[in-house]
PDB file of N, CA and C in Angstrom:
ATOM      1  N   UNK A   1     131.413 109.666  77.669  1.00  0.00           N
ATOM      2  CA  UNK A   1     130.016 109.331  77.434  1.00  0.00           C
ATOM      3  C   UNK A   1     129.449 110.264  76.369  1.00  0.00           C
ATOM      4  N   UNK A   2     128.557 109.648  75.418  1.00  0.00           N
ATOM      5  CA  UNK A   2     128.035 110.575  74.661  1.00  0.00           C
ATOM      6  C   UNK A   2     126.739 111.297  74.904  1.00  0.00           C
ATOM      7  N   UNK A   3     126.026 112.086  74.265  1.00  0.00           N
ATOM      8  CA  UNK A   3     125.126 112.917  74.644  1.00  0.00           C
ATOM      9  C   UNK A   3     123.884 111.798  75.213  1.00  0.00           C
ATOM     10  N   UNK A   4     123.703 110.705  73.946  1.00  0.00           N
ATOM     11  CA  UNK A   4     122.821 110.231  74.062  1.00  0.00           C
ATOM     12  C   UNK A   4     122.805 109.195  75.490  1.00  0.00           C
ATOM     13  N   UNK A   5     123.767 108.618  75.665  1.00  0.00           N
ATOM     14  CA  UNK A   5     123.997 108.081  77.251  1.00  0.00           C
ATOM     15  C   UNK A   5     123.705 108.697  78.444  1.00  0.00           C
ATOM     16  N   UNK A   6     124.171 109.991  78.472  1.00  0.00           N
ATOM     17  CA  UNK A   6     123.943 110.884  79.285  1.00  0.00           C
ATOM     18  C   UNK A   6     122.538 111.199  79.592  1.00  0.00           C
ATOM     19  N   UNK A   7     121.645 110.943  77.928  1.00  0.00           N
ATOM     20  CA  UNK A   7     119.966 111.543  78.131  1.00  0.00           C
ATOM     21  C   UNK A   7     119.611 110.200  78.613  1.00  0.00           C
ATOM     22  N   UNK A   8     119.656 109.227  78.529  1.00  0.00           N
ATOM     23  CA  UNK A   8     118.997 107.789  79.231  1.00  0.00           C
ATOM     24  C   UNK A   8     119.195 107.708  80.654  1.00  0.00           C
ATOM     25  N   UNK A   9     121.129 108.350  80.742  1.00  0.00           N
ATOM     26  CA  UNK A   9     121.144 108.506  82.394  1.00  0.00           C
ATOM     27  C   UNK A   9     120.182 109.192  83.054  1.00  0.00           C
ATOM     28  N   UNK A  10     119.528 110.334  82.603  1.00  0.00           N
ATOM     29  CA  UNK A  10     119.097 111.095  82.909  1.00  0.00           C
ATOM     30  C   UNK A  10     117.791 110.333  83.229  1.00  0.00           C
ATOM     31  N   UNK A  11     116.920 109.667  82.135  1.00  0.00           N
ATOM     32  CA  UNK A  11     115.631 109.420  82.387  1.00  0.00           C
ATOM     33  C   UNK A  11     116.069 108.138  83.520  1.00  0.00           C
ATOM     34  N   UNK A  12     116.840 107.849  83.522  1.00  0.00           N
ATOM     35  CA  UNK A  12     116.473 106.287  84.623  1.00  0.00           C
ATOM     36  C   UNK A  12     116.788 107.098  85.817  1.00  0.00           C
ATOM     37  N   UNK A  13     117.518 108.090  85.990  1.00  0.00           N
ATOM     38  CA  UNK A  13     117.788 108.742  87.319  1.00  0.00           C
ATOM     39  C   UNK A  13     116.523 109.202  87.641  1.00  0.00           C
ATOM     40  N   UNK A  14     115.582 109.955  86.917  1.00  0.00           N
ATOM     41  CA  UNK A  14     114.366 110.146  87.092  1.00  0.00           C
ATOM     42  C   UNK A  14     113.407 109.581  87.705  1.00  0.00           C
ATOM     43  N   UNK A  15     113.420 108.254  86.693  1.00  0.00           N
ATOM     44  CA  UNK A  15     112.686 107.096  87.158  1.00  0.00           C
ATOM     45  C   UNK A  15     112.829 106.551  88.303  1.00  0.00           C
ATOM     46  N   UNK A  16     113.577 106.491  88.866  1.00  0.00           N
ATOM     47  CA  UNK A  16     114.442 105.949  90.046  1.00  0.00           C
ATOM     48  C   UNK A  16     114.013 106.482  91.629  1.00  0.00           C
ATOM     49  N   UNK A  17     114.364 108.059  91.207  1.00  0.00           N
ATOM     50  CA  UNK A  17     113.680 108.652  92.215  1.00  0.00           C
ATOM     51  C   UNK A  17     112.756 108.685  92.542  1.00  0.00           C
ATOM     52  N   UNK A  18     111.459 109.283  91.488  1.00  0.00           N
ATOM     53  CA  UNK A  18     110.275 108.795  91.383  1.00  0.00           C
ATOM     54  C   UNK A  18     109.682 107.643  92.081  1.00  0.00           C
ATOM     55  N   UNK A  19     110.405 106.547  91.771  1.00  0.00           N
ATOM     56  CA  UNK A  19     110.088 104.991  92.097  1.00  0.00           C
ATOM     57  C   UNK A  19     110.404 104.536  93.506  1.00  0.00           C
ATOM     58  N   UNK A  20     111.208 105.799  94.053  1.00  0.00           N
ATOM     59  CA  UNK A  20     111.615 105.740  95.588  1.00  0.00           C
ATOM     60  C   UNK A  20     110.834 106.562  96.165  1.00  0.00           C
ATOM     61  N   UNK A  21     110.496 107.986  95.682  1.00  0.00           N
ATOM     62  CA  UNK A  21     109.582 108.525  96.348  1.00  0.00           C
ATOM     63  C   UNK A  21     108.100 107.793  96.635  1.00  0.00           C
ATOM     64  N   UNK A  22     107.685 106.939  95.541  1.00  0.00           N
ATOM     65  CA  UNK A  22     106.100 106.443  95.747  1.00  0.00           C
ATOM     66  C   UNK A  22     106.635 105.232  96.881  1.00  0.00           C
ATOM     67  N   UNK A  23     107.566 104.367  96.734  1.00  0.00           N
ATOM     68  CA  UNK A  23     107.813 103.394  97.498  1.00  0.00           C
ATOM     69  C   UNK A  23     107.960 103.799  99.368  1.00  0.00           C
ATOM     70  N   UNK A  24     108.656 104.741  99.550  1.00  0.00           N
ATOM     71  CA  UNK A  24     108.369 105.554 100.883  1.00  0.00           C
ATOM     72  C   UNK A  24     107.217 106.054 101.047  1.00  0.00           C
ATOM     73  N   UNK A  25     106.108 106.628 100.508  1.00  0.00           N
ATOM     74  CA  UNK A  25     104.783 106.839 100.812  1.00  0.00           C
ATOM     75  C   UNK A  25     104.607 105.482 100.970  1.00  0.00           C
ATOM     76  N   UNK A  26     104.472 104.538 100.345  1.00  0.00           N
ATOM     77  CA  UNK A  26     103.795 103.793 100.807  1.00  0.00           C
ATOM     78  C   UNK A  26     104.374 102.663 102.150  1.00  0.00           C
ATOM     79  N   UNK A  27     105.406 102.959 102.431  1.00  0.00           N
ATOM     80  CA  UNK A  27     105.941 102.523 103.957  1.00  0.00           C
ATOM     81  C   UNK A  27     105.181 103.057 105.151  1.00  0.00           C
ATOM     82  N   UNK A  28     104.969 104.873 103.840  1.00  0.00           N
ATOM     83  CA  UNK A  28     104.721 105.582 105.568  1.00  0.00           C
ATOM     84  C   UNK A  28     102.946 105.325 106.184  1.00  0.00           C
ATOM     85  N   UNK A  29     102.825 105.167 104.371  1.00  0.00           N
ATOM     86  CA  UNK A  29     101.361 104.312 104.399  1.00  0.00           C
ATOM     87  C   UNK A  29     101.008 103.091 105.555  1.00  0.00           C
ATOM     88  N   UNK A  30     101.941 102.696 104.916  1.00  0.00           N
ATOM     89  CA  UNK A  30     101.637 101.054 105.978  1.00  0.00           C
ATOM     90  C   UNK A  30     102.098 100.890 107.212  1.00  0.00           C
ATOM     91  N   UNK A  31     103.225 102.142 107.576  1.00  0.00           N
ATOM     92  CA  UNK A  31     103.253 102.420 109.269  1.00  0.00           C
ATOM     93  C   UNK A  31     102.083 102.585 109.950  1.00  0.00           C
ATOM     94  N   UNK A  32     101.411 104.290 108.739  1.00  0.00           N
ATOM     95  CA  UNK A  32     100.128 104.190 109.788  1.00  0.00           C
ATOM     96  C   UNK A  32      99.343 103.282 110.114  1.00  0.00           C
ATOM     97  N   UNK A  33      98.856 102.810 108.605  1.00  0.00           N
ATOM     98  CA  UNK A  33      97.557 101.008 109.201  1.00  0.00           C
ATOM     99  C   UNK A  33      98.066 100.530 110.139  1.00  0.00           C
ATOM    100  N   UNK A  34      99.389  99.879 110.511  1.00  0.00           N
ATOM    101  CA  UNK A  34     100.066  99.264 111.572  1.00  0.00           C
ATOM    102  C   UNK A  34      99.707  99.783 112.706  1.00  0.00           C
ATOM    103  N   UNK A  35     100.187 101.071 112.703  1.00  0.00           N
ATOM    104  CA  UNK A  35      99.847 101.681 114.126  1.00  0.00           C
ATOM    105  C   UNK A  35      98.744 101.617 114.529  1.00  0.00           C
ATOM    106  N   UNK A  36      97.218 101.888 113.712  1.00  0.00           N
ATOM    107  CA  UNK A  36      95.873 101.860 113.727  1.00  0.00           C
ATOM    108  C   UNK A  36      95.341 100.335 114.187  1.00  0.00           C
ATOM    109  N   UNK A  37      95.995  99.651 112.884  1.00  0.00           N
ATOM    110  CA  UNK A  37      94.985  98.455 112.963  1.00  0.00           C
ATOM    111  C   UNK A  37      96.266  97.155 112.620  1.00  0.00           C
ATOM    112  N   UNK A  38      96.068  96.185 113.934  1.00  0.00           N
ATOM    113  CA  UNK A  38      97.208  95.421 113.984  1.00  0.00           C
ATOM    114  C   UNK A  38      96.588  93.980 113.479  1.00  0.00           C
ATOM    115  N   UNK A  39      96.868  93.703 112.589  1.00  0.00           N
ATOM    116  CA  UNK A  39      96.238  92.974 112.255  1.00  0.00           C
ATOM    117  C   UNK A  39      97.449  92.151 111.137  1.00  0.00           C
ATOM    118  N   UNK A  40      96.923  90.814 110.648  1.00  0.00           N
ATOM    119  CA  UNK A  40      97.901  90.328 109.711  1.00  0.00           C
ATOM    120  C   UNK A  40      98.086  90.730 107.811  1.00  0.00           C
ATOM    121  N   UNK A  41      96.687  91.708 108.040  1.00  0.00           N
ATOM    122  CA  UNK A  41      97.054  92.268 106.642  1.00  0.00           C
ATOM    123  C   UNK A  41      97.597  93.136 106.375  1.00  0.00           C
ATOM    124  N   UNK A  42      97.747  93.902 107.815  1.00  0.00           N
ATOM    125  CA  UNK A  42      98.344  95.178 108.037  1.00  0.00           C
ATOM    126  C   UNK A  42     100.291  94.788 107.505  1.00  0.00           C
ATOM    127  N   UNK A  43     100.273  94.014 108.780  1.00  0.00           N
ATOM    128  CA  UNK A  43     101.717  93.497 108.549  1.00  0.00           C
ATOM    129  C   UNK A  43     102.167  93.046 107.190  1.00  0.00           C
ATOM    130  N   UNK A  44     101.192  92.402 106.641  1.00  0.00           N
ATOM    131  CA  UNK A  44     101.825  92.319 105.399  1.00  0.00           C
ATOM    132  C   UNK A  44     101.783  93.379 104.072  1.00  0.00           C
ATOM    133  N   UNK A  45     100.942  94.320 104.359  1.00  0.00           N
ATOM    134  CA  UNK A  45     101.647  95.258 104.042  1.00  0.00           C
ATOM    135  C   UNK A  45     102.998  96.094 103.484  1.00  0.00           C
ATOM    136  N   UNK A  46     103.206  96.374 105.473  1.00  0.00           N
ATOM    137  CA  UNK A  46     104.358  96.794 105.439  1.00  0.00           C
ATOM    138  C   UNK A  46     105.187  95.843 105.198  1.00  0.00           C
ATOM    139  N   UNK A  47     105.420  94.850 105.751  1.00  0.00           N
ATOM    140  CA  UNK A  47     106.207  93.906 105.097  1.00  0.00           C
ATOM    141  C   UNK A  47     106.681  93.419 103.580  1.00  0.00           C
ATOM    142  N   UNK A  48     105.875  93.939 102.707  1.00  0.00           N
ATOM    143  CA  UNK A  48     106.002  94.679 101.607  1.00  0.00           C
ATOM    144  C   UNK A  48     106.737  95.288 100.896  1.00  0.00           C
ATOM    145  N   UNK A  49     106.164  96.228 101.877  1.00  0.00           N
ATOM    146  CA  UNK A  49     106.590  97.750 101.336  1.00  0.00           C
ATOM    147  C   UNK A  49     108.405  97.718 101.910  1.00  0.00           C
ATOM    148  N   UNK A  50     108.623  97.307 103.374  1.00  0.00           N
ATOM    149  CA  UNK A  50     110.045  97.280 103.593  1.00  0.00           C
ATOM    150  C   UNK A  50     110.917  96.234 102.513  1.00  0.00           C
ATOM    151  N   UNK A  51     110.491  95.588 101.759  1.00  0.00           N
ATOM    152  CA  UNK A  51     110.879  94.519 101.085  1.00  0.00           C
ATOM    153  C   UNK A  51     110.889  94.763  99.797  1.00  0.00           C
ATOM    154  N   UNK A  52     110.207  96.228  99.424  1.00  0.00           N
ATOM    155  CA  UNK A  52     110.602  96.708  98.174  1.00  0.00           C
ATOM    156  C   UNK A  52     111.310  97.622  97.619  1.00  0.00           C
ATOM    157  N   UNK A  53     111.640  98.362  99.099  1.00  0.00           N
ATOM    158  CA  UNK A  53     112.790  99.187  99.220  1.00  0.00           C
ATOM    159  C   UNK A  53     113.850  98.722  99.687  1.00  0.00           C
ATOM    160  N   UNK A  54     113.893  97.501 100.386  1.00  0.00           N
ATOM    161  CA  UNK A  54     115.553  97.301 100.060  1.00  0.00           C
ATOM    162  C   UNK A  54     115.244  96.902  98.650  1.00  0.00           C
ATOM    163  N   UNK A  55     114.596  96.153  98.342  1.00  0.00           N
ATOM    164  CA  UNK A  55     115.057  95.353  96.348  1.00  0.00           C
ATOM    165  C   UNK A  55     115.212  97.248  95.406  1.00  0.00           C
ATOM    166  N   UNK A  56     114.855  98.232  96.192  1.00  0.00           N
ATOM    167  CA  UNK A  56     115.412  99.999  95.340  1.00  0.00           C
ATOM    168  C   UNK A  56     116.747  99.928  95.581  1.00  0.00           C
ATOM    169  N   UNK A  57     117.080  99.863  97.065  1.00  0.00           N
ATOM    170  CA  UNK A  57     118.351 100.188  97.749  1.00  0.00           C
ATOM    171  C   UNK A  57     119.406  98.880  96.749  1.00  0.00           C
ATOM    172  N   UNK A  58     119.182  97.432  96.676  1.00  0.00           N
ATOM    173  CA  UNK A  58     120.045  96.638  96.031  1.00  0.00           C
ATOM    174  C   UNK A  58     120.325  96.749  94.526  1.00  0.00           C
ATOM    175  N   UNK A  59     118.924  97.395  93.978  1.00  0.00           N
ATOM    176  CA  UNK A  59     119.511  97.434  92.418  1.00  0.00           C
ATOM    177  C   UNK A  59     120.096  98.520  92.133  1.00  0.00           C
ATOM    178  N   UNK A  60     120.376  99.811  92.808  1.00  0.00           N
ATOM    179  CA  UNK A  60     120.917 100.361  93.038  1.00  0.00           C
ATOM    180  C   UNK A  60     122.149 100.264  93.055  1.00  0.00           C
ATOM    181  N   UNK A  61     122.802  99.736  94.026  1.00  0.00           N
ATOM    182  CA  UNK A  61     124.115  99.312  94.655  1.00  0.00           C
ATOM    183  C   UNK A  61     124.782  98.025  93.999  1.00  0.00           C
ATOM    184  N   UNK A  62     124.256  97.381  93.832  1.00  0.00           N
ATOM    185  CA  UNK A  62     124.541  95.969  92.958  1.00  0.00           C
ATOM    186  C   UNK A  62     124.931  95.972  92.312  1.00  0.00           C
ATOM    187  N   UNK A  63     124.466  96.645  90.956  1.00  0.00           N
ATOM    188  CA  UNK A  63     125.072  96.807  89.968  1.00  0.00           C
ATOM    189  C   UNK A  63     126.030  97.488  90.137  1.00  0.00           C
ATOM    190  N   UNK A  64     126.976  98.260  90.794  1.00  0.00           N
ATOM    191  CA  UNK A  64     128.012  99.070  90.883  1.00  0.00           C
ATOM    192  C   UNK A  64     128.990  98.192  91.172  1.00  0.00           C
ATOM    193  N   UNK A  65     128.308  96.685  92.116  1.00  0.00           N
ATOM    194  CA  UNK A  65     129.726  95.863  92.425  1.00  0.00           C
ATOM    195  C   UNK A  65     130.343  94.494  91.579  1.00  0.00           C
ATOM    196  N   UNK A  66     128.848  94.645  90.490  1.00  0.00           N
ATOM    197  CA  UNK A  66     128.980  93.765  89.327  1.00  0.00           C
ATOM    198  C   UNK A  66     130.540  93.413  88.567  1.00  0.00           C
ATOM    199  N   UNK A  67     131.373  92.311  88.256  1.00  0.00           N
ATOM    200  CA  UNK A  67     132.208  92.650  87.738  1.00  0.00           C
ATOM    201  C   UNK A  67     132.060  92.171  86.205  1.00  0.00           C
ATOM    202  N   UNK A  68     131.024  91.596  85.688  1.00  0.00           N
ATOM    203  CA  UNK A  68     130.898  90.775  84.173  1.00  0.00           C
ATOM    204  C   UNK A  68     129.505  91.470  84.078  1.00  0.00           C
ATOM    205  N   UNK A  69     129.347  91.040  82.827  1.00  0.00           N
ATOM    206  CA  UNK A  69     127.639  91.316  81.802  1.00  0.00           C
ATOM    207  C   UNK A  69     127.035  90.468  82.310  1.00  0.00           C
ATOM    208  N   UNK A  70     127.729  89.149  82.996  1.00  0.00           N
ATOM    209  CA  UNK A  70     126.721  87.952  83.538  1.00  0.00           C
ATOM    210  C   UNK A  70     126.264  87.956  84.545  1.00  0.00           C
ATOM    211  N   UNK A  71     127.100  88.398  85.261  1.00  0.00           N
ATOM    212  CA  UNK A  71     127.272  88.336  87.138  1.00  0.00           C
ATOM    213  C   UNK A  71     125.690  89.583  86.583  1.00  0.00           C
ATOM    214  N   UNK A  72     125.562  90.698  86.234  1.00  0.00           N
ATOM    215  CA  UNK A  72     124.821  91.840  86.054  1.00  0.00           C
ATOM    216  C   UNK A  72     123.227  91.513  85.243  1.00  0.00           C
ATOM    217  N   UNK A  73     123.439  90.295  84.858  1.00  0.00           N
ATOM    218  CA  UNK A  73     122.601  90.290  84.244  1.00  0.00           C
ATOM    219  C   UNK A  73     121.468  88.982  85.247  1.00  0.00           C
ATOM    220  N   UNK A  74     122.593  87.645  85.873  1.00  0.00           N
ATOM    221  CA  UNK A  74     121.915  87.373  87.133  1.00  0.00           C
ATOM    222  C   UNK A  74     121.606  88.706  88.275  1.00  0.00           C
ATOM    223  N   UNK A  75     122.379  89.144  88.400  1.00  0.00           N
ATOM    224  CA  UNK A  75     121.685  89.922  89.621  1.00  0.00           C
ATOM    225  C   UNK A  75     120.002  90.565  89.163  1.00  0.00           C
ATOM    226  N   UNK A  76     120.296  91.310  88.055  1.00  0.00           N
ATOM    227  CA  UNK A  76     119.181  91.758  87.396  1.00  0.00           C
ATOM    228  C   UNK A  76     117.591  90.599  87.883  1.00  0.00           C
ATOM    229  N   UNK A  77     118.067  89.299  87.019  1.00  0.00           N
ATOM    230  CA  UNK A  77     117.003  88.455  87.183  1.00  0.00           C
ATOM    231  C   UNK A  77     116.674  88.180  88.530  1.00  0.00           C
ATOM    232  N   UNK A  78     117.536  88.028  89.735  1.00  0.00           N
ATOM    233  CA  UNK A  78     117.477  87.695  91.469  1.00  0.00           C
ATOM    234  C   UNK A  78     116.296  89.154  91.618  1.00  0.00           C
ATOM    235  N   UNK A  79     116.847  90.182  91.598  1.00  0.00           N
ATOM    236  CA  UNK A  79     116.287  91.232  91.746  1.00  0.00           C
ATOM    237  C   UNK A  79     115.172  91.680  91.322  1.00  0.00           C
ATOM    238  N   UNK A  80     115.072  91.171  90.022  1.00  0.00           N
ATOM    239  CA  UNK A  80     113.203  91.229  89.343  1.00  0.00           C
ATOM    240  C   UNK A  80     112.084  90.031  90.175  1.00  0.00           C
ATOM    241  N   UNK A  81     113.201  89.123  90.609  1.00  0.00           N
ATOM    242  CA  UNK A  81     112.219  87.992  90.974  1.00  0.00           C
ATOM    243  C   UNK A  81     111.482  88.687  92.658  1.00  0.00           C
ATOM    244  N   UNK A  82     112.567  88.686  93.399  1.00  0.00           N
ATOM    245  CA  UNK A  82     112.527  89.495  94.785  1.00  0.00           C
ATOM    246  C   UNK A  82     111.367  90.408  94.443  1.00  0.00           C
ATOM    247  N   UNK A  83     111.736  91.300  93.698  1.00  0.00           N
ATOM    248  CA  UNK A  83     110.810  92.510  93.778  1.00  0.00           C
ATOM    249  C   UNK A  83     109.447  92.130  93.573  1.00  0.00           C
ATOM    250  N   UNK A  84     109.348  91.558  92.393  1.00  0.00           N
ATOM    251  CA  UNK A  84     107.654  90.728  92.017  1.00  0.00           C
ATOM    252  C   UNK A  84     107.548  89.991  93.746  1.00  0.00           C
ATOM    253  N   UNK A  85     108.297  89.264  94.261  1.00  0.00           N
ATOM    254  CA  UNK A  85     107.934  88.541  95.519  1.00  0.00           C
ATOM    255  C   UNK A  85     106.604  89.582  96.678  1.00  0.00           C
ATOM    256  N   UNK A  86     108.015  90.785  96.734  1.00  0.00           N
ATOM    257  CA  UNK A  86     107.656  91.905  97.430  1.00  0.00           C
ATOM    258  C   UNK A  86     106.219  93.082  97.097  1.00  0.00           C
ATOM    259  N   UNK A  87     106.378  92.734  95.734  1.00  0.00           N
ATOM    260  CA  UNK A  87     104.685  93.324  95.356  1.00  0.00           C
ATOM    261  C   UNK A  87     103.880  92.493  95.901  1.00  0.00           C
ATOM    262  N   UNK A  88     104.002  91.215  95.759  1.00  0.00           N
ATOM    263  CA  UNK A  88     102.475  89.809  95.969  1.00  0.00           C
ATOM    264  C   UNK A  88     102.427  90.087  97.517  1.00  0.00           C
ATOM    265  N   UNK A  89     103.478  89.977  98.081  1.00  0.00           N
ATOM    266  CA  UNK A  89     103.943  90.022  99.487  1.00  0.00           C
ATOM    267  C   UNK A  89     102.203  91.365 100.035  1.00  0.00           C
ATOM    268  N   UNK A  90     102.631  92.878  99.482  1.00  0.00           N
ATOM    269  CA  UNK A  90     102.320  93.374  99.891  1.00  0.00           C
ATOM    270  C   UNK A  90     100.195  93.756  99.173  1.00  0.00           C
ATOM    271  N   UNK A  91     100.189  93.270  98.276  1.00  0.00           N
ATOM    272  CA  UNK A  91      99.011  93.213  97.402  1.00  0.00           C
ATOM    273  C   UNK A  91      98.501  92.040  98.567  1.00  0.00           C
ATOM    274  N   UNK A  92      98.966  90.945  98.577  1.00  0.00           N
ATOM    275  CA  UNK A  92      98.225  90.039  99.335  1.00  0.00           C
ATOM    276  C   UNK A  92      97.537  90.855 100.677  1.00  0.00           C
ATOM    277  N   UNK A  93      98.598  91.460 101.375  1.00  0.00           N
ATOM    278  CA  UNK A  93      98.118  92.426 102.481  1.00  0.00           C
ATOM    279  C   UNK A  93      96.826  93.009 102.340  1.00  0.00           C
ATOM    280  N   UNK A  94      97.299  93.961 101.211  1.00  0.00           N
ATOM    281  CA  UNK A  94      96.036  95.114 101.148  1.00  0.00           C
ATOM    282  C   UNK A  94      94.594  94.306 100.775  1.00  0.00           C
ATOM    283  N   UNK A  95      94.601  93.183  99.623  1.00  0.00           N
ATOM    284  CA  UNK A  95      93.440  92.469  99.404  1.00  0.00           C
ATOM    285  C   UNK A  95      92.855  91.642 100.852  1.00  0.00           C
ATOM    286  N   UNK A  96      93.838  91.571 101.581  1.00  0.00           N
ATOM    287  CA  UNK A  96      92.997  91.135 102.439  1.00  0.00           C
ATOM    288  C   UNK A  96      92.367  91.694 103.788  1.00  0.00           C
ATOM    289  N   UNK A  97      93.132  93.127 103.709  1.00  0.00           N
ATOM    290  CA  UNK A  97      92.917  94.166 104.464  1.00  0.00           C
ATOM    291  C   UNK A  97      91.019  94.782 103.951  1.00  0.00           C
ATOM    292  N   UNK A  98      91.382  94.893 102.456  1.00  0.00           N
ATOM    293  CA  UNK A  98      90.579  95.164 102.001  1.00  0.00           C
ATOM    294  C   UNK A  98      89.184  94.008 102.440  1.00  0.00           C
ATOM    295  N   UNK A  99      89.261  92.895 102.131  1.00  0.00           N
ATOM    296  CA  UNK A  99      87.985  91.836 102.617  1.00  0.00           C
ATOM    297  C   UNK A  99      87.651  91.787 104.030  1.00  0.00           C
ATOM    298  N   UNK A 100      88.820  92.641 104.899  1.00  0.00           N
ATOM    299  CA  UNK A 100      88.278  92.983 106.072  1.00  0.00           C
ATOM    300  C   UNK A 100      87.125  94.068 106.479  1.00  0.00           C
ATOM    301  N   UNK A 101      87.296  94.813 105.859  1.00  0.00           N
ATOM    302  CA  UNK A 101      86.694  96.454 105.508  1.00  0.00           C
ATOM    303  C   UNK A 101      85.183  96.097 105.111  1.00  0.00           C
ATOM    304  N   UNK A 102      85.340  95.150 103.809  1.00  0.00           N
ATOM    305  CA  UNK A 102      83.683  94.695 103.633  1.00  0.00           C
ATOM    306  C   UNK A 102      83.233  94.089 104.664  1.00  0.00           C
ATOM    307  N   UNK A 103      83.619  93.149 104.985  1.00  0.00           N
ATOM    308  CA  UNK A 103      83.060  92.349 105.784  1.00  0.00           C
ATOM    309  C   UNK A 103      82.475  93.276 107.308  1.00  0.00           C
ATOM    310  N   UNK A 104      83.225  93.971 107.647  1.00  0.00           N
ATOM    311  CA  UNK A 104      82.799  95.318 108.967  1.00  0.00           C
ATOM    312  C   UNK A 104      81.621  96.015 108.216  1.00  0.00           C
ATOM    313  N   UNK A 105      81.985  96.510 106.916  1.00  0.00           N
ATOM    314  CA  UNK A 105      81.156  97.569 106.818  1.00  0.00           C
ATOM    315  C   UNK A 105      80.069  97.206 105.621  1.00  0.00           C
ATOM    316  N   UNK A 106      79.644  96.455 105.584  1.00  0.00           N
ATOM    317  CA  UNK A 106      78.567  95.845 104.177  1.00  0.00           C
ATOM    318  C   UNK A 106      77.835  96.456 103.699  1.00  0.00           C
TER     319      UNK A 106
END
């Protein structure tokens, strides 16, 4: 590998972690609401949030069992789609968690 491979490894390893550390706050986030307040925005939430850490944990791993540029480059697209799923998934939650909050507290 050359230097310059090595410095990209470097920033996506970065990124990566990073992108796992905020993704676990926000699990541990949406445990607590759960525990607090049971409700269906709550759940979707976390439901979310567990749904965007496996799509960390698969692009991760996936690509390692890739055997073509194609097979790697579908997985890529499965995996961008999932993940966008898993944001709406969990945005839907909070927006409607959120219209709960007004509506209590006006």
């Amino acid at each position: 590998m050359n230097e310059l491979t090595n410095e990209y490894m470097i920033y996506f390893s970065i990124g990566t972690v990073l992108n796992s550390i905020a993704h676990l706050t926000a699990i541990i986030a949406s445990i607590i609401i759960v525990a607090k307040v049971k409700k269906t925005a709550t759940y979707l939430m976390l439901l979310g949030s567990i749904l965007k850490i496996i799509m960390v944990i698969l692009s991760i791993v996936l690509p390692i069992l890739t055997k073509t540029p194609e097979s790697l480059l579908s997985l890529q697209g499965g995996i961008s789609i999932l993940t966008g799923l898993s944001l709406f998934v969990f945005a839907l939650g909070f927006i409607l968690y959120a219209a709960q909050l007004v509506k209590q507290n006006p």
